[in-house]
Protein backbone atom coordinates (compact mmCIF):
# COMPACT_ATOMS: atom_id res chain seq x y z
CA UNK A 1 0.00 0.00 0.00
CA UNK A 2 1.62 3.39 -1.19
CA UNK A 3 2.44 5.91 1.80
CA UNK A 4 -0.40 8.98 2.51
CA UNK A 5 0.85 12.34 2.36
CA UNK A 6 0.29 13.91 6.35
CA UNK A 7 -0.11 10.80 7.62
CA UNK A 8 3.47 9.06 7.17
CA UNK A 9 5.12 11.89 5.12
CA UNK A 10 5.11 15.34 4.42
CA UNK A 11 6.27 18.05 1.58
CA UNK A 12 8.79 19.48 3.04
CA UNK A 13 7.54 22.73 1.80
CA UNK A 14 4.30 22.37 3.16
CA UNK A 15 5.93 21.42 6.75
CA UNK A 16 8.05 24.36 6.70
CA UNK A 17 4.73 26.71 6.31
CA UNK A 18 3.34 25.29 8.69
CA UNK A 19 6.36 25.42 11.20
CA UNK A 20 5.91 29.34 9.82
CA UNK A 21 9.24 29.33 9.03
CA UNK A 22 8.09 32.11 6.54
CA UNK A 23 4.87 33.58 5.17
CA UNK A 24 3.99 31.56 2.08
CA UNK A 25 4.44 28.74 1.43
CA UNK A 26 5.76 29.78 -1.85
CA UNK A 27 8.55 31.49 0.02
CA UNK A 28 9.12 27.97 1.82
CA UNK A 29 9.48 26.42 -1.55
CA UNK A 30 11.84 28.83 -2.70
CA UNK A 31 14.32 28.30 0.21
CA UNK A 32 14.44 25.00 -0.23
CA UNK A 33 15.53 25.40 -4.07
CA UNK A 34 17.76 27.64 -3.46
CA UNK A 35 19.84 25.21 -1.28
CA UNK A 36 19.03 26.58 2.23
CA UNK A 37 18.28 23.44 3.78
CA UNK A 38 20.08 20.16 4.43
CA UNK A 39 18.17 17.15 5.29
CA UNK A 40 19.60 14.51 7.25
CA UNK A 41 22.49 16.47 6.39
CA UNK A 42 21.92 15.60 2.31
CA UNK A 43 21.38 18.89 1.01
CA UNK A 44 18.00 19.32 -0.68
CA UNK A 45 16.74 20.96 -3.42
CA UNK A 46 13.56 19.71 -4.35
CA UNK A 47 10.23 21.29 -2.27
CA UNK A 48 8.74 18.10 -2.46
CA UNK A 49 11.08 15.79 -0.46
CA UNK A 50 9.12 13.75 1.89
CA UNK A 51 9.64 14.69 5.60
CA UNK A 52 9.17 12.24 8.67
CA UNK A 53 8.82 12.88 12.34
CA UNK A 54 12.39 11.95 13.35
CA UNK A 55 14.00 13.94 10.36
CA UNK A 56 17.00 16.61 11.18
CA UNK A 57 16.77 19.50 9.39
CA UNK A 58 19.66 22.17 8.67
CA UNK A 59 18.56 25.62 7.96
CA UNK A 60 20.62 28.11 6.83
CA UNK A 61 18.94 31.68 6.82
CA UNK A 62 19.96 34.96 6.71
CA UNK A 63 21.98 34.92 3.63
CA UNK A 64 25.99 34.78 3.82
CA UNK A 65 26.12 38.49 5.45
CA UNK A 66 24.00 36.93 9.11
CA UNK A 67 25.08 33.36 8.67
CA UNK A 68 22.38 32.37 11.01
CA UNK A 69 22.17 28.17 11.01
CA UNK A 70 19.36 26.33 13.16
CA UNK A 71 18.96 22.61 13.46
CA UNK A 72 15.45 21.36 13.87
CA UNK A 73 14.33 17.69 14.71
CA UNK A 74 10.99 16.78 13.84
CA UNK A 75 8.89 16.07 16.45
CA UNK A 76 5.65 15.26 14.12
CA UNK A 77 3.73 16.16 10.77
CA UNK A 78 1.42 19.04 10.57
CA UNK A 79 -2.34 18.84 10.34
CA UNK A 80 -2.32 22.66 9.51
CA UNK A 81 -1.14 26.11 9.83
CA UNK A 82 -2.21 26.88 12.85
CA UNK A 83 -0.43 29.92 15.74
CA UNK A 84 2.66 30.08 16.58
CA UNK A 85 2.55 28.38 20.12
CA UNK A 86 1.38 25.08 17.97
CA UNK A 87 3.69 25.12 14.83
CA UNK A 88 6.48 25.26 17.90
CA UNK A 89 5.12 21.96 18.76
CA UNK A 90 6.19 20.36 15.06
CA UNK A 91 10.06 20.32 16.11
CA UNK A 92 12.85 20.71 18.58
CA UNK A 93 15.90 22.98 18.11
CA UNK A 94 19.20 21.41 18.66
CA UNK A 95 22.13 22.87 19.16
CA UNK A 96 24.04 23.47 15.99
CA UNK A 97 27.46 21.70 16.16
């Protein structure tokens, strides 16, 4: 039986909107293109790479000038975009390093 989408896996641009990481999730997609994220430290290009709860992500924001690098584990899938105090709930930071 094939996997379900936001039951087993997730688009990893979809997760990152609703972790509002940014705004849109158009915005999401085009961080992950532009090879701002790592995955399980394989760097990742495509929006729709499948994310599971478990997964390590590597994001690095800011652009070269602020440098600024978090490390997220996934604590679980999201069943929407909903405030802040629950996307918080979709992952843990870890310590970068």
């Amino acid at each position: 039986m094939a996997e379900a989408e936001d039951r087993d896996w997730q688009r990893l641009d979809k997760w990152l909107w609703c972790a509002r990481l940014l705004k849109s999730r158009s915005a999401c997609a085009a961080l992950v293109e532009a090879g701002s994220i790592r995955l399980n430290r394989q760097p990742v290009d495509k929006a729709h790479a499948r994310l599971r709860p478990g997964d390590v992500l590597t994001l690095a924001l800011g652009g070269p000038e602020r440098g600024v690098v978090k490390v997220w584990r996934v604590q679980a899938l999201a069943l929407r975009r909903g405030p802040p105090a629950e996307a918080r709930t979709l992952y843990e930071e870890i310590a970068p390093g």
